[in-house]
Structures are given as structure tokens and as C-alpha cells.
C-alpha atoms as a PDB file:
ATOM      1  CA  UNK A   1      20.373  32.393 -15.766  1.00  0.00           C
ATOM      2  CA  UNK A   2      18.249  35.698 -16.794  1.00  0.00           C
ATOM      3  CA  UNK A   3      15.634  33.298 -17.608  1.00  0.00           C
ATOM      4  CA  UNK A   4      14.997  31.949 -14.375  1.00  0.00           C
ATOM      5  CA  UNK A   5      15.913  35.341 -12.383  1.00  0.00           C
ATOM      6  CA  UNK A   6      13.059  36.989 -14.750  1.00  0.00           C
ATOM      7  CA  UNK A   7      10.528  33.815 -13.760  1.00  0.00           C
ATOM      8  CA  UNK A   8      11.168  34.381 -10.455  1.00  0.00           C
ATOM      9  CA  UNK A   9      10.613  37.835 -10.002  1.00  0.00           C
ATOM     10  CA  UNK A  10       7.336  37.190 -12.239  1.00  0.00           C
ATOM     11  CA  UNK A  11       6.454  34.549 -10.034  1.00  0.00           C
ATOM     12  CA  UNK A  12       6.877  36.528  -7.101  1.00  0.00           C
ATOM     13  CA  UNK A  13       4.656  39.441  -8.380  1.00  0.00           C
ATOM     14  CA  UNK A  14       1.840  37.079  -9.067  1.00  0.00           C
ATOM     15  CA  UNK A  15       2.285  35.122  -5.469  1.00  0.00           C
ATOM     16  CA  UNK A  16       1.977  38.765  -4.013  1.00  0.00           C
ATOM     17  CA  UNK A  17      -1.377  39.317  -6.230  1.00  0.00           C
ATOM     18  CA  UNK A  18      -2.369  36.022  -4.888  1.00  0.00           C
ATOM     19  CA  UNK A  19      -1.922  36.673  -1.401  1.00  0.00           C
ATOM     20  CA  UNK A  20      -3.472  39.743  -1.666  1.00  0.00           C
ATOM     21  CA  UNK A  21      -6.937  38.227  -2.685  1.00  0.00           C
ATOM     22  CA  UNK A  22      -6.417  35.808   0.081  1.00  0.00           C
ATOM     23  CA  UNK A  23      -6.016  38.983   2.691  1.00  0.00           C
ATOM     24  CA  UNK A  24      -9.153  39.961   1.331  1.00  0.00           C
ATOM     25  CA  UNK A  25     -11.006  37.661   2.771  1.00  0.00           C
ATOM     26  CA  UNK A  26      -9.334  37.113   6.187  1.00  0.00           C
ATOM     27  CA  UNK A  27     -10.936  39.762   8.208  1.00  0.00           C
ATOM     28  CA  UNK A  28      -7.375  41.710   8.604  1.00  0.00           C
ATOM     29  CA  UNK A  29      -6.450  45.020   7.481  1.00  0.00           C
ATOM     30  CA  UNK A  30      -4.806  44.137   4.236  1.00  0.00           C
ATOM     31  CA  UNK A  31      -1.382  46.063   3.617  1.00  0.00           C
ATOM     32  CA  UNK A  32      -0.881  45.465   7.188  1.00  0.00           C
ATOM     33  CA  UNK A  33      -1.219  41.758   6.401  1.00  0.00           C
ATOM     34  CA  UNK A  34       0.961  42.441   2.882  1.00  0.00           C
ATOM     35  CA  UNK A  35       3.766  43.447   5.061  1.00  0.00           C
ATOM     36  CA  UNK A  36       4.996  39.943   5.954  1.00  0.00           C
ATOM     37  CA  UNK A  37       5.594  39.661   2.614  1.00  0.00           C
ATOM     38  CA  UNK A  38       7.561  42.471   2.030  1.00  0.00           C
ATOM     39  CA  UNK A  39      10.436  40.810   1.824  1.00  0.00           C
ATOM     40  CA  UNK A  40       9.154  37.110   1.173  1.00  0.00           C
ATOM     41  CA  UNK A  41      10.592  34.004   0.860  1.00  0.00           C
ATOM     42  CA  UNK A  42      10.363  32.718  -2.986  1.00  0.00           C
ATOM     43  CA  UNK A  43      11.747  28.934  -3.543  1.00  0.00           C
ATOM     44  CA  UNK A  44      11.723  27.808  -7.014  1.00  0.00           C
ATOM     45  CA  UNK A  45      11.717  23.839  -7.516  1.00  0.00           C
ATOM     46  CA  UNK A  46      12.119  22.311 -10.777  1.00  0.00           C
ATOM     47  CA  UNK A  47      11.150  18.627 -10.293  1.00  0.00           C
ATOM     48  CA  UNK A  48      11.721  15.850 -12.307  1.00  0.00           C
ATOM     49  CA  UNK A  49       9.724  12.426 -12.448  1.00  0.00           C
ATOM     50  CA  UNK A  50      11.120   9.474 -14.166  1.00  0.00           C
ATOM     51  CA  UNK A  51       9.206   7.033 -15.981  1.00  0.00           C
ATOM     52  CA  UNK A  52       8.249   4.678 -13.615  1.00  0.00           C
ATOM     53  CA  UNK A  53       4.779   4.022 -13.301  1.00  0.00           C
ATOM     54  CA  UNK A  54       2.710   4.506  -9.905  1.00  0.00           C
ATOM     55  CA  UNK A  55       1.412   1.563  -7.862  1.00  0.00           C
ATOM     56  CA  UNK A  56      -1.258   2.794  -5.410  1.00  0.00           C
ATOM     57  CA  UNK A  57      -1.437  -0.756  -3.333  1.00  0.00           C
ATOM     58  CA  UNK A  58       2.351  -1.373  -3.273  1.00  0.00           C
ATOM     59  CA  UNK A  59       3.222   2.644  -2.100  1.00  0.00           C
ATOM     60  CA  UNK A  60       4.767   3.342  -5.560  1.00  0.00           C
ATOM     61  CA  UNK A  61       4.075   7.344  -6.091  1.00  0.00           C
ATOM     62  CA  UNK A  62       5.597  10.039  -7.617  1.00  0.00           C
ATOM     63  CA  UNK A  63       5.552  12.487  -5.106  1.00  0.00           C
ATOM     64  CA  UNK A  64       3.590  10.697  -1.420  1.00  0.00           C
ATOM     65  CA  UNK A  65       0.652  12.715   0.144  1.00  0.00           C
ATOM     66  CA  UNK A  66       1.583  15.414   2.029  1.00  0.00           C
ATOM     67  CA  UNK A  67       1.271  19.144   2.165  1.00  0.00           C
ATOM     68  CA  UNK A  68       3.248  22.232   1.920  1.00  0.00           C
ATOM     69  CA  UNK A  69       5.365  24.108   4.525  1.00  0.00           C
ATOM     70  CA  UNK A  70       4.264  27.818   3.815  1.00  0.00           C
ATOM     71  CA  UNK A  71       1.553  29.841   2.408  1.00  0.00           C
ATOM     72  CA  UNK A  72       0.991  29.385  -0.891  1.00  0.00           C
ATOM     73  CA  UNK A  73       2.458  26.960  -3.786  1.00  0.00           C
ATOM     74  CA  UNK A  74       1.935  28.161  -7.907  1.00  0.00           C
ATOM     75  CA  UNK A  75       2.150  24.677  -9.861  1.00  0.00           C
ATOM     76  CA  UNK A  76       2.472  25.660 -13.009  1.00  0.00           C
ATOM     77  CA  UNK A  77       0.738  23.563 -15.576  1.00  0.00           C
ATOM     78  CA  UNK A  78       2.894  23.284 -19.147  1.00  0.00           C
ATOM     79  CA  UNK A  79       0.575  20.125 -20.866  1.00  0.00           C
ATOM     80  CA  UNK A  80      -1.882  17.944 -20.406  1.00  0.00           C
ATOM     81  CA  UNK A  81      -0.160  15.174 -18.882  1.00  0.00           C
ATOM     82  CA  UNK A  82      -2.270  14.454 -15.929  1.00  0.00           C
ATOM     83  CA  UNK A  83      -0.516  13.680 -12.386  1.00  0.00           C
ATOM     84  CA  UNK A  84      -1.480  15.999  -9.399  1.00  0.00           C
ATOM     85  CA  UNK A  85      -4.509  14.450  -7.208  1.00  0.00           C
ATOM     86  CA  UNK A  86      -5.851  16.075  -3.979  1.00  0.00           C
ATOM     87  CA  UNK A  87      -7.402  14.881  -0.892  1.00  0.00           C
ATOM     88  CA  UNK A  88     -11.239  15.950  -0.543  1.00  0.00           C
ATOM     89  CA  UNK A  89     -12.722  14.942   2.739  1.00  0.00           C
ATOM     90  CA  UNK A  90     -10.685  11.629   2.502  1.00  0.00           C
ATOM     91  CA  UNK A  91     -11.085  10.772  -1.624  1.00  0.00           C
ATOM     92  CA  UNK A  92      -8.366  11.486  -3.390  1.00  0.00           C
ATOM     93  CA  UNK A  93      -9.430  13.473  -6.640  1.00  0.00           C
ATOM     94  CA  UNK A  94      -7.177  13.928  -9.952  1.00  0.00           C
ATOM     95  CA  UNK A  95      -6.795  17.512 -11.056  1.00  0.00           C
ATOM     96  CA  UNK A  96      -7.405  18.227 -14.687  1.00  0.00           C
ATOM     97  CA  UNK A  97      -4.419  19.740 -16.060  1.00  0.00           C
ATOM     98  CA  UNK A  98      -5.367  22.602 -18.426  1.00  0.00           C
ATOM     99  CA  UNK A  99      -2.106  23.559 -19.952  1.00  0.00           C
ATOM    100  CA  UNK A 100      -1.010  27.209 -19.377  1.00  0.00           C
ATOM    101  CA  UNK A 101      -2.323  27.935 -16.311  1.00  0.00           C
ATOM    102  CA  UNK A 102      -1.589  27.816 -12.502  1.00  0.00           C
ATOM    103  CA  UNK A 103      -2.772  25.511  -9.414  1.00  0.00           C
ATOM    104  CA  UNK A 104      -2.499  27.679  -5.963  1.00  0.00           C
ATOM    105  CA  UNK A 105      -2.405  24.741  -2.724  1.00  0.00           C
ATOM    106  CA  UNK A 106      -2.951  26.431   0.540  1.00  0.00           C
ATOM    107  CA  UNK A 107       0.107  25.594   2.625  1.00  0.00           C
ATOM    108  CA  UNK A 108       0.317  24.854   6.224  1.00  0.00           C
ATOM    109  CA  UNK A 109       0.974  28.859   7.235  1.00  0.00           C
ATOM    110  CA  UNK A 110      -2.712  29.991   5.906  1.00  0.00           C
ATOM    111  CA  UNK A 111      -3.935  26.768   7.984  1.00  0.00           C
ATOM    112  CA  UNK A 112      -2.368  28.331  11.005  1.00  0.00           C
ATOM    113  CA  UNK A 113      -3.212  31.809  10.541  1.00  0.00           C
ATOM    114  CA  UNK A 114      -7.196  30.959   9.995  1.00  0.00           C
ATOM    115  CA  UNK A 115      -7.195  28.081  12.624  1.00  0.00           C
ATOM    116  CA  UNK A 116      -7.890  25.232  10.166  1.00  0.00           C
ATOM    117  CA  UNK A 117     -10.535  27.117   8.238  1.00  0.00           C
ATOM    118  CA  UNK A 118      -8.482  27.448   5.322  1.00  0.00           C
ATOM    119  CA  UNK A 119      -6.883  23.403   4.986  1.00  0.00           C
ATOM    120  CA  UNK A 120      -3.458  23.251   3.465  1.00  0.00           C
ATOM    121  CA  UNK A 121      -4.222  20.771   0.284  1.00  0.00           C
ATOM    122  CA  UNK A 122      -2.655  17.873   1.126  1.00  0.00           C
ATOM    123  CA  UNK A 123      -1.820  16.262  -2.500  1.00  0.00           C
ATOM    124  CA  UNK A 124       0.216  13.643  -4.304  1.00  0.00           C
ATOM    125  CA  UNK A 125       1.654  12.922  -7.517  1.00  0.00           C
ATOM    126  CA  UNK A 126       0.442   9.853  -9.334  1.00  0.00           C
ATOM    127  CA  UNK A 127       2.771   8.495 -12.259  1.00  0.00           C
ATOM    128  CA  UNK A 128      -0.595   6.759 -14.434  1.00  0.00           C
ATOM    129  CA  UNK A 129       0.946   6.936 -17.897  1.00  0.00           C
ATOM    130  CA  UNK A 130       4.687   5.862 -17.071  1.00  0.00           C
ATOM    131  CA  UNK A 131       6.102   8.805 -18.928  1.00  0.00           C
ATOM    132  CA  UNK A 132       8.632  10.876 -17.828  1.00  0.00           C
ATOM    133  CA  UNK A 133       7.652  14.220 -16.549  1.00  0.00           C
ATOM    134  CA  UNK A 134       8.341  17.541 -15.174  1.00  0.00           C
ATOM    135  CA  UNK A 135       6.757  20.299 -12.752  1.00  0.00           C
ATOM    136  CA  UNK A 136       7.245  23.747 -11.636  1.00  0.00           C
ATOM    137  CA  UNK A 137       6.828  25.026  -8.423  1.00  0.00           C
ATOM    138  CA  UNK A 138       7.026  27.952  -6.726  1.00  0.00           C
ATOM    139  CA  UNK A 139       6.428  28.572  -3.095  1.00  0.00           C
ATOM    140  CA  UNK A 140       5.426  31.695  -2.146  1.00  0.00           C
ATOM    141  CA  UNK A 141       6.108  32.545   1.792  1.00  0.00           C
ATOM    142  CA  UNK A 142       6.363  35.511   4.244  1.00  0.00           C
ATOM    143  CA  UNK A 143      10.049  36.707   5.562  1.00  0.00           C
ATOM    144  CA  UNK A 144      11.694  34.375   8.006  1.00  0.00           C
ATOM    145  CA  UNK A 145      10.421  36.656  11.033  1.00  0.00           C
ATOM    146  CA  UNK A 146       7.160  36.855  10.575  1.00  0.00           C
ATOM    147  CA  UNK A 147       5.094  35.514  13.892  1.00  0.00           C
ATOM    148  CA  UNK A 148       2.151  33.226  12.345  1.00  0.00           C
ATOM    149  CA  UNK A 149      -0.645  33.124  15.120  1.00  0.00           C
ATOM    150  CA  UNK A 150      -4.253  32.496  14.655  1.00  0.00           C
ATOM    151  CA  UNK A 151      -6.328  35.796  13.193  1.00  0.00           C
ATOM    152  CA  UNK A 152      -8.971  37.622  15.782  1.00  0.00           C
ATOM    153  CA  UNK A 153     -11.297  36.905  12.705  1.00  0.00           C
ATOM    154  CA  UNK A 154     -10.888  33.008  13.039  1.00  0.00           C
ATOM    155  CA  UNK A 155     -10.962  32.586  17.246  1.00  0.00           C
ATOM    156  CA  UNK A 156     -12.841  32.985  19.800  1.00  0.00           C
ATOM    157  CA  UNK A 157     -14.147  31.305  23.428  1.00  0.00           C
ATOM    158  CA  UNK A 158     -16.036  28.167  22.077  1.00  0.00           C
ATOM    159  CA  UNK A 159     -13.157  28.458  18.870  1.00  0.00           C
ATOM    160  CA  UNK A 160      -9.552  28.963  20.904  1.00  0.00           C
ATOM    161  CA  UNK A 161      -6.689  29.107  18.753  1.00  0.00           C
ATOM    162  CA  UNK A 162      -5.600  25.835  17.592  1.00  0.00           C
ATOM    163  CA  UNK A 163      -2.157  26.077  16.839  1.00  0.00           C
ATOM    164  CA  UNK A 164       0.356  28.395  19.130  1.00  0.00           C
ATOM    165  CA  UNK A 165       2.290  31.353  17.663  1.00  0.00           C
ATOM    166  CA  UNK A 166       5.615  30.935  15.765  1.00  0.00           C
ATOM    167  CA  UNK A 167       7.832  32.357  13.622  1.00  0.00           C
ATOM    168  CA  UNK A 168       8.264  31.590  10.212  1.00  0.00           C
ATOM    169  CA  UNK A 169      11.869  30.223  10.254  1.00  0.00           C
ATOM    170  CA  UNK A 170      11.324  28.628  13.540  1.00  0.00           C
ATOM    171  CA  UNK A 171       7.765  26.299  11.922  1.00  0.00           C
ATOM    172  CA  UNK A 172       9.808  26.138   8.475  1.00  0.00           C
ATOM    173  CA  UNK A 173      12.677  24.229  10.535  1.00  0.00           C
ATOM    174  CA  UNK A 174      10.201  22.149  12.554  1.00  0.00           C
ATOM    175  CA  UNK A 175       8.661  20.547   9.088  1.00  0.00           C
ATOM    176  CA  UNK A 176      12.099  19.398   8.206  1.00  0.00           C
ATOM    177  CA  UNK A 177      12.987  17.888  11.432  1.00  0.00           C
ATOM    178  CA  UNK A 178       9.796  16.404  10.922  1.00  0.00           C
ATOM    179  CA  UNK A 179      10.370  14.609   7.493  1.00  0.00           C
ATOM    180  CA  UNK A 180      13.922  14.251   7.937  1.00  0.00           C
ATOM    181  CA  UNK A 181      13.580  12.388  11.694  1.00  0.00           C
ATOM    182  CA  UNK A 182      15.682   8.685  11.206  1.00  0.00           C
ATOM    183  CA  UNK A 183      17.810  10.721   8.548  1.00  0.00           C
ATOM    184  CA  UNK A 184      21.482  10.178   9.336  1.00  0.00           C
ATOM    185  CA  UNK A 185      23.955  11.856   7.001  1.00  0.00           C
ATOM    186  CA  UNK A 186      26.537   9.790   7.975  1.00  0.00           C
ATOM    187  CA  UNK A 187      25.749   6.804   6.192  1.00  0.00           C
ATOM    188  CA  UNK A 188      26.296   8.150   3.308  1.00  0.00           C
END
């Protein structure tokens, strides 16, 4: 619809802003940096989570811990139904929603790039109130081509790079292998 072709495009303005800020402060020349993202890849996920309420010590969740693919995710927050917690140094911490606004997690691509100086937020969804609910969110990556290996600013002899080069598409494909593995198609 018009709508969603008109949040999209928005989004993707405001993931490029975002990015930008984050070039900032990588060492890198920054429209050189902008230039994987000249033609990015922008995945909008509506996601829905039914009523039933979480259960930490039996595995019940609404989304499981894990973290994101790419570069950046925009979570856009509508109310003030709580949900989102995030994984500091082991604890996992609730996020205060504050209605209109956006959470940015760090994805897996920024980990790569700045050899785990920038963490992707590993994060879950906890169902506390047993209310249905709803989420935005809109990941915000460079164009399938684009080589990801470790910054000059974030290596060096006693710091090698941690993680070896790949392409965009070809890590993107790996993470699905990876949470897919044991899924057969045809049992269903």
C-alpha cells in the first residue's frame, strides 16, 4: 500500500542518518563508508505476538535471545507496553518503552566491521502482561555485495582481525543456514 511504501522510504532515510553517525565514529572516511549503502537492503517486519504469557524457567518467550543479521535494526516503539530486554554483560535488562520513539540494536555486520568493539545487542522479547502485541521493525543493511572485513581503525598485531572478510549476501545466507539447520521442508 502507499502507506507502507511511504514508511519505508522514511525508514530508509533515517537508517541512512543513522549509519551515518555510526561512520562517524569508525575511523573511515565517511561517504566512502556511505557507499555500501547506496543501494541498501531495507526489510520491513511487522510482527505479531499473541497473548500467551512468557515463562522464563520453562523456555516460554516471545521472541528467544538472539541477535540480528545486518547492521542496524529501528524498533519502533508505538505504547508503553513493555517487552524488549537486552543482554548486558550476561543480565538481561528490560528496555523502557517510551512511546513514539525508536530503539537502534547493533547487528552482527557493525560487530564484524569493528572486530567485536561494537557488540550486536543480543535481545529477547518477554510476553509479562499476557496481552497481545505488535512490533515494527526495520532492518537497515548494506547492498548484497558489499565485502564486510574488519576496519584498519579496529586491528592491529596484538588485535588481528577476528572475523574473515565476506560479502553481505554470502554472511546473510550463512545466518539462515544457521537457524534453519534440522529444518526439513518436506515434512510439511
Amino acid at each position: 500500500s502507499d502507506v507502507m511504501e511511504r514508511y519505508i522510504e522514511e525508514m530508509t532515510e533515517a537508517g541512512m542518518k543513522v549509519v551515518r553517525v555510526i561512520a562517524g565514529g569508525l575511523g573511515v572516511d565517511v561517504e566512502k563508508f556511505m557507499e555500501c549503502f547506496r543501494l541498501p537492503v531495507a526489510t520491513l517486519r511487522l510482527l505479531h505476538y499473541d497473548n500467551t504469557k512468557s515463562n522464563i524457567p520453562e523456555g516460554v518467550y516471545g521472541a528467544g535471545a538472539h541477535t540480528d543479521y545486518g547492521m542496524i535494526t529501528l524498533l519502533a516503539v508505538a505504547d508503553s507496553s513493555p517487552g524488549l530486554e537486552v543482554d548486558l554483560n550476561g543480565t538481561w535488562t528490560p528496555i523502557p518503552p517510551i512511546p513514539s520513539t525508536f530503539i537502534v540494536n547493533l547487528g552482527d555486520l557493525l560487530q564484524r566491521w569493528t572486530n567485536n568493539a561494537y557488540r550486536s545487542t543480543r535481545h529477547r522479547v518477554i510476553n509479562a502482561s499476557g496481552d497481545e502485541r505488535y512490533s515494527t521493525a526495520f532492518f537497515f543493511d548494506p547492498a548484497y555485495p558489499t565485502e564486510v572485513t574488519c576496519l584498519p581503525s579496529f586491528s592491529s598485531d596484538e588485535n588481528p582481525p577476528k572475523f574473515p572478510p565476506i560479502r553481505f549476501l554470502d554472511h546473510l545466507l550463512q545466518k539462515y543456514d544457521q537457524t534453519h539447520a534440522g529444518f526439513n521442508s518436506k515434512k510439511l
